[in-house]
N, C-alpha and C. Protein backbone atom coordinates (compact mmCIF):
# COMPACT_ATOMS: atom_id res chain seq x y z
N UNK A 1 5.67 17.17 3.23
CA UNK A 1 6.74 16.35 2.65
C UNK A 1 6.14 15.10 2.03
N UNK A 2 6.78 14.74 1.12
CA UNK A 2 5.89 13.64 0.59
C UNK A 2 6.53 12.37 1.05
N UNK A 3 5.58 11.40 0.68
CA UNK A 3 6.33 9.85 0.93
C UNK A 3 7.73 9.74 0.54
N UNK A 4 8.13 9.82 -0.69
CA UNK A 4 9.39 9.54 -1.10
C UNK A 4 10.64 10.28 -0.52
N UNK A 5 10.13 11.90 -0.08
CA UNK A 5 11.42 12.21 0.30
C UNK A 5 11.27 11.74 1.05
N UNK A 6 10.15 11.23 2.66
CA UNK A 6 10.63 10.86 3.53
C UNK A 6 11.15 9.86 4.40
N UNK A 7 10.60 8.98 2.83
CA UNK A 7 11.35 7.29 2.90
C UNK A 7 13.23 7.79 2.73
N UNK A 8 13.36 8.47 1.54
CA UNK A 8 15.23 8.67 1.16
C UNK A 8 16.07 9.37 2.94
N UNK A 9 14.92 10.11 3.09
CA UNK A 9 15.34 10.30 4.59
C UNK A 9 15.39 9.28 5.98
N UNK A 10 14.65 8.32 6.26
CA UNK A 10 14.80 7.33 6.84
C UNK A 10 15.76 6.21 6.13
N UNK A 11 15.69 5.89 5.00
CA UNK A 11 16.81 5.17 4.53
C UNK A 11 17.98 6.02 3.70
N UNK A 12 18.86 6.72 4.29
CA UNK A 12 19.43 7.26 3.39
C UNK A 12 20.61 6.03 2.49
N UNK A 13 21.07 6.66 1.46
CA UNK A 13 21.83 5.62 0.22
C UNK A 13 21.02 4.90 -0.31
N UNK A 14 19.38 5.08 0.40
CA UNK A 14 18.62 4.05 -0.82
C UNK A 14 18.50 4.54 -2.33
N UNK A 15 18.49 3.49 -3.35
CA UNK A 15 18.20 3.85 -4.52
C UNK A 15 16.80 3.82 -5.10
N UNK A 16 16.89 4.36 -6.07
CA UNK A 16 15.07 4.89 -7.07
C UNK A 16 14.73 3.53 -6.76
N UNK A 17 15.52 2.65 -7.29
CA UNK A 17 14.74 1.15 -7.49
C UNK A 17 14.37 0.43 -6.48
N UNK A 18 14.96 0.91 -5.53
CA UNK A 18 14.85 0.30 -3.90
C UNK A 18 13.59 1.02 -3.69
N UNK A 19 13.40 2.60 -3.87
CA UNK A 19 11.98 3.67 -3.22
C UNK A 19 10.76 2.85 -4.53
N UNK A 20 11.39 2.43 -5.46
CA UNK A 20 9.55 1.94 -6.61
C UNK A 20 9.73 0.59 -5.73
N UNK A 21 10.48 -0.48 -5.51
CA UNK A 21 9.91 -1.83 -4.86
C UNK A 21 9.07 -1.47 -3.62
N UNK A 22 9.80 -0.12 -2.80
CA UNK A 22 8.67 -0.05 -1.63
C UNK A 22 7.69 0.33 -1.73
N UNK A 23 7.76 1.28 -2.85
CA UNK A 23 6.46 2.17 -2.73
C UNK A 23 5.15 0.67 -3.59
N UNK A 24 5.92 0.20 -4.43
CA UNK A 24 4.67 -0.94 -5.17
C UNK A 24 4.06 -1.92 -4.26
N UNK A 25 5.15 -2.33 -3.08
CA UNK A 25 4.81 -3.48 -1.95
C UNK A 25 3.63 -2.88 -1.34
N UNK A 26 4.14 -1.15 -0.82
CA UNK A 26 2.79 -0.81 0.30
C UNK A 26 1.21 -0.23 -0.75
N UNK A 27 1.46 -0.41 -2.07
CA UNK A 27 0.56 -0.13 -2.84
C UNK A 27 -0.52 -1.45 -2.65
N UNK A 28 0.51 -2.57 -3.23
CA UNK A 28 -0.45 -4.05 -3.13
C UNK A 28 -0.83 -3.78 -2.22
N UNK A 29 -0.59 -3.53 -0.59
CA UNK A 29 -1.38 -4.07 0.63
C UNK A 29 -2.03 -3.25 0.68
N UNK A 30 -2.58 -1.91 0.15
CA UNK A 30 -3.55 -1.13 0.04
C UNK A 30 -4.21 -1.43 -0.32
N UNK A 31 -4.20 -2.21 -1.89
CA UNK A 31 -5.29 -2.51 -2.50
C UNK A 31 -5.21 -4.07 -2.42
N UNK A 32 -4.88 -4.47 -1.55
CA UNK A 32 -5.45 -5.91 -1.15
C UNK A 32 -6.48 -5.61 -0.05
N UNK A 33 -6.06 -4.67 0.92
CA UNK A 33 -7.36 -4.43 1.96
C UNK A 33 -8.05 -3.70 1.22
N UNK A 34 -8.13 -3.22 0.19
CA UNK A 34 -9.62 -2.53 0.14
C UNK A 34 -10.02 -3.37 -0.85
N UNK A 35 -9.66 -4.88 -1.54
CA UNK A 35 -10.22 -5.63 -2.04
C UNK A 35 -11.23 -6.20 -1.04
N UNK A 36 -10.44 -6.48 -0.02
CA UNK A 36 -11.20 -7.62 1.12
C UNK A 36 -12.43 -6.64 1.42
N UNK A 37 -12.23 -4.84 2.16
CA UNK A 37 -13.44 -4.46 2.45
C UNK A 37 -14.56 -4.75 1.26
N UNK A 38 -14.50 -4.64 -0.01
CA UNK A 38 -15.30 -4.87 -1.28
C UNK A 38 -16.17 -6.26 -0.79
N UNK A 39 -15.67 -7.19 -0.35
CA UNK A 39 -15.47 -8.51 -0.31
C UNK A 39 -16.51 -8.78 0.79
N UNK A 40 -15.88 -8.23 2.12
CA UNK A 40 -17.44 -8.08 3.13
C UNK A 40 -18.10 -7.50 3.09
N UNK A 41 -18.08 -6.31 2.33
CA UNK A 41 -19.42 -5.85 2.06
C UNK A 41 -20.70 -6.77 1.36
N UNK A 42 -19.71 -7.42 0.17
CA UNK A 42 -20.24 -8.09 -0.52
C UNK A 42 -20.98 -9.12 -0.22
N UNK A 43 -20.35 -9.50 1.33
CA UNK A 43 -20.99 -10.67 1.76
C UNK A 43 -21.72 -10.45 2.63
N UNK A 44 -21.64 -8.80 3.45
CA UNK A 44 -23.03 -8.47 4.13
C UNK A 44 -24.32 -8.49 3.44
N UNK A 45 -24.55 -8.08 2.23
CA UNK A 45 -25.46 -8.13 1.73
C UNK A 45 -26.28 -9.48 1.80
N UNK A 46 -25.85 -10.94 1.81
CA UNK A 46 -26.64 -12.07 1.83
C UNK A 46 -26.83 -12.38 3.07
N UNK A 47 -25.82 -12.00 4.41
CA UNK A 47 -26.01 -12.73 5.60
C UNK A 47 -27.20 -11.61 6.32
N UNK A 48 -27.40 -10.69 6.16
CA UNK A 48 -28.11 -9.09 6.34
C UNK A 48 -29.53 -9.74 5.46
């Protein structure tokens, strides 16, 4: 099952526009943590 149906199933009456704000929110925090891993890596390299 994919994400979306199973978000419309935990929230039912939600709308499309309600499932793209969630789905874009948990996108940013995806790619905000895998900015940060980029980030310590980046900074293992000088303290290493």
């Amino acid at each position: 099952m994919s994400s979306k149906a199973s978000y419309f199933q935990k929230n039912e009456g939600a709308t499309e526009a309600e499932y793209a704000n969630f789905s874009s929110s948990v996108g940013q925090k995806i790619d905000t943590s895998h900015k940060h891993q980029q980030l310590l890596r980046f900074a293992m390299q000088f303290i290493t």
